[in-house]
C-alpha atoms as a PDB file:
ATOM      1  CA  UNK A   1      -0.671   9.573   8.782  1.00  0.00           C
ATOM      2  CA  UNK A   2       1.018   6.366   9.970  1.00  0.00           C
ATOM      3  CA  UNK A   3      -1.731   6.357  12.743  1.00  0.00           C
ATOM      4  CA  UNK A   4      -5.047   5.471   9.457  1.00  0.00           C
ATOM      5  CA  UNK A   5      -5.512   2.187   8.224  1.00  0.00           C
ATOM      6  CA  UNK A   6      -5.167   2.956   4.196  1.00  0.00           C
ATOM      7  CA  UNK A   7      -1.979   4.582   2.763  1.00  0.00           C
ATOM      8  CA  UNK A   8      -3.093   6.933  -0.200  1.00  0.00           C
ATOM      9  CA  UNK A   9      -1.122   6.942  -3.107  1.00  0.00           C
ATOM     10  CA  UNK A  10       0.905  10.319  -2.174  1.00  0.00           C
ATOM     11  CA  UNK A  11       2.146   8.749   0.747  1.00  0.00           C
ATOM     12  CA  UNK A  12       2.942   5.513  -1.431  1.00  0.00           C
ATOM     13  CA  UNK A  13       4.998   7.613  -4.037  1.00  0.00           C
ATOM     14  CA  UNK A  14       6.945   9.374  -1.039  1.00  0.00           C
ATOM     15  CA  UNK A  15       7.603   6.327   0.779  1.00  0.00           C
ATOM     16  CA  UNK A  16       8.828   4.375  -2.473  1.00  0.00           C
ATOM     17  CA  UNK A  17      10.291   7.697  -4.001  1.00  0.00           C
ATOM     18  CA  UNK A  18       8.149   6.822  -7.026  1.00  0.00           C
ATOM     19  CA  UNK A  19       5.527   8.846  -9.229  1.00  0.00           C
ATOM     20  CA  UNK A  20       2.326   9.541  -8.198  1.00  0.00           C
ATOM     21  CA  UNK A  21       1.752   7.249 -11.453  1.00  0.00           C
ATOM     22  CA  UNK A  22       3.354   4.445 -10.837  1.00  0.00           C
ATOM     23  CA  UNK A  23       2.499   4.528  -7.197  1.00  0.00           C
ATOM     24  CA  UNK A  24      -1.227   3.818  -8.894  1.00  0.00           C
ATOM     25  CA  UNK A  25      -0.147   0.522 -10.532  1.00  0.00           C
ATOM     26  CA  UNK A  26       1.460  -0.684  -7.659  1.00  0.00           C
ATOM     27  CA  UNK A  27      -1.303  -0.087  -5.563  1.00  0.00           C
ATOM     28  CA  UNK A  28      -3.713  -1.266  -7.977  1.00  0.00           C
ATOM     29  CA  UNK A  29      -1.779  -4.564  -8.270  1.00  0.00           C
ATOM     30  CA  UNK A  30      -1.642  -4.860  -4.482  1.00  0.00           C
ATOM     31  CA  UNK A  31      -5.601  -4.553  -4.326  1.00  0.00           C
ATOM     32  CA  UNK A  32      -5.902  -7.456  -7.249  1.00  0.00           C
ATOM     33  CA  UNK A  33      -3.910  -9.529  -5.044  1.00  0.00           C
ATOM     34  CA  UNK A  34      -6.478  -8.746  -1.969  1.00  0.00           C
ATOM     35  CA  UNK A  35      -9.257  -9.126  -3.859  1.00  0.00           C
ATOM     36  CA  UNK A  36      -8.429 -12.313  -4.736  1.00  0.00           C
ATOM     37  CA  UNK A  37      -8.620 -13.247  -1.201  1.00  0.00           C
ATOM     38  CA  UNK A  38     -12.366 -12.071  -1.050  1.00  0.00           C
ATOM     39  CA  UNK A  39     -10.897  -8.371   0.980  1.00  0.00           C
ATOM     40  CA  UNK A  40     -13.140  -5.455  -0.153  1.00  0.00           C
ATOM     41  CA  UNK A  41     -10.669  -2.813  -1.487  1.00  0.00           C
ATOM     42  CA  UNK A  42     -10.853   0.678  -2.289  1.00  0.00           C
ATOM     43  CA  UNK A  43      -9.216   2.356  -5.492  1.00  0.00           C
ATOM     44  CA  UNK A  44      -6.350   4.543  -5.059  1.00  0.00           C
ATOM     45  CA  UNK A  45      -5.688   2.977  -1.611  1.00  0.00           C
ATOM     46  CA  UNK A  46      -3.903   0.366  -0.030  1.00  0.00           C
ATOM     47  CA  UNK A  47      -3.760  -1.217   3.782  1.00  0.00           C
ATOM     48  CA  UNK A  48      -1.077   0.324   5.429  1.00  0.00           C
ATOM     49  CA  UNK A  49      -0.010  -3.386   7.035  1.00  0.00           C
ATOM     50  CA  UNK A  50      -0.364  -5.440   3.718  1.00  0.00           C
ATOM     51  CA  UNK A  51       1.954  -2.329   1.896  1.00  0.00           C
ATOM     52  CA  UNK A  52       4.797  -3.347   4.571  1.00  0.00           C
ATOM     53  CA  UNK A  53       4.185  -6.909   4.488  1.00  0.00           C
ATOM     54  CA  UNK A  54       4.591  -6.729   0.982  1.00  0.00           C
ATOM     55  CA  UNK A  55       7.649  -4.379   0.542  1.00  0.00           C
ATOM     56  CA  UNK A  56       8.994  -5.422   4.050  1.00  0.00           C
ATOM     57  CA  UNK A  57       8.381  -8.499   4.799  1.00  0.00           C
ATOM     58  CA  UNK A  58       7.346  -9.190   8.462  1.00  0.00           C
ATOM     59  CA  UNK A  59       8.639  -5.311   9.351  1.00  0.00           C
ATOM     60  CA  UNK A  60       6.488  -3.387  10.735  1.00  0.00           C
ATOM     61  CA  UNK A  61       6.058   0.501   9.739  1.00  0.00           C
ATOM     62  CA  UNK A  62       8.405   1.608  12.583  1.00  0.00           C
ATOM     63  CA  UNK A  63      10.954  -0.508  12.115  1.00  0.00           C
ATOM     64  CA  UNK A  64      11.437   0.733   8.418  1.00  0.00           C
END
């Protein structure tokens, strides 16, 4: 999975250790914030490199 461009909100729930439920608002937020920025988004998914920048800073995946 870490290899695709869009996390899906499973992977989001696992990673955070969250609900598949609030993984939704979190990734729903996320896209509001991209949108704003004139990014196309798709519901229920989030890019993989904004989720890190956004939880982990300047980490990358790997280094998490």
């Amino acid at each position: 999975m870490a290899n695709e461009i869009f996390m899906r909100v499973e992977e989001v729930a696992k990673e955070l250790g969250i609900s598949n439920s609030y993984a939704y608002k979190i990734i729903r937020k996320m896209n509001e914030k991209l949108e704003k920025t004139g990014c196309i988004v798709m519901q229920g998914r989030i890019d993989r490199k904004f989720f890190h920048e956004q939880f982990y800073g300047t980490r990358t995946e790997k280094e998490v």
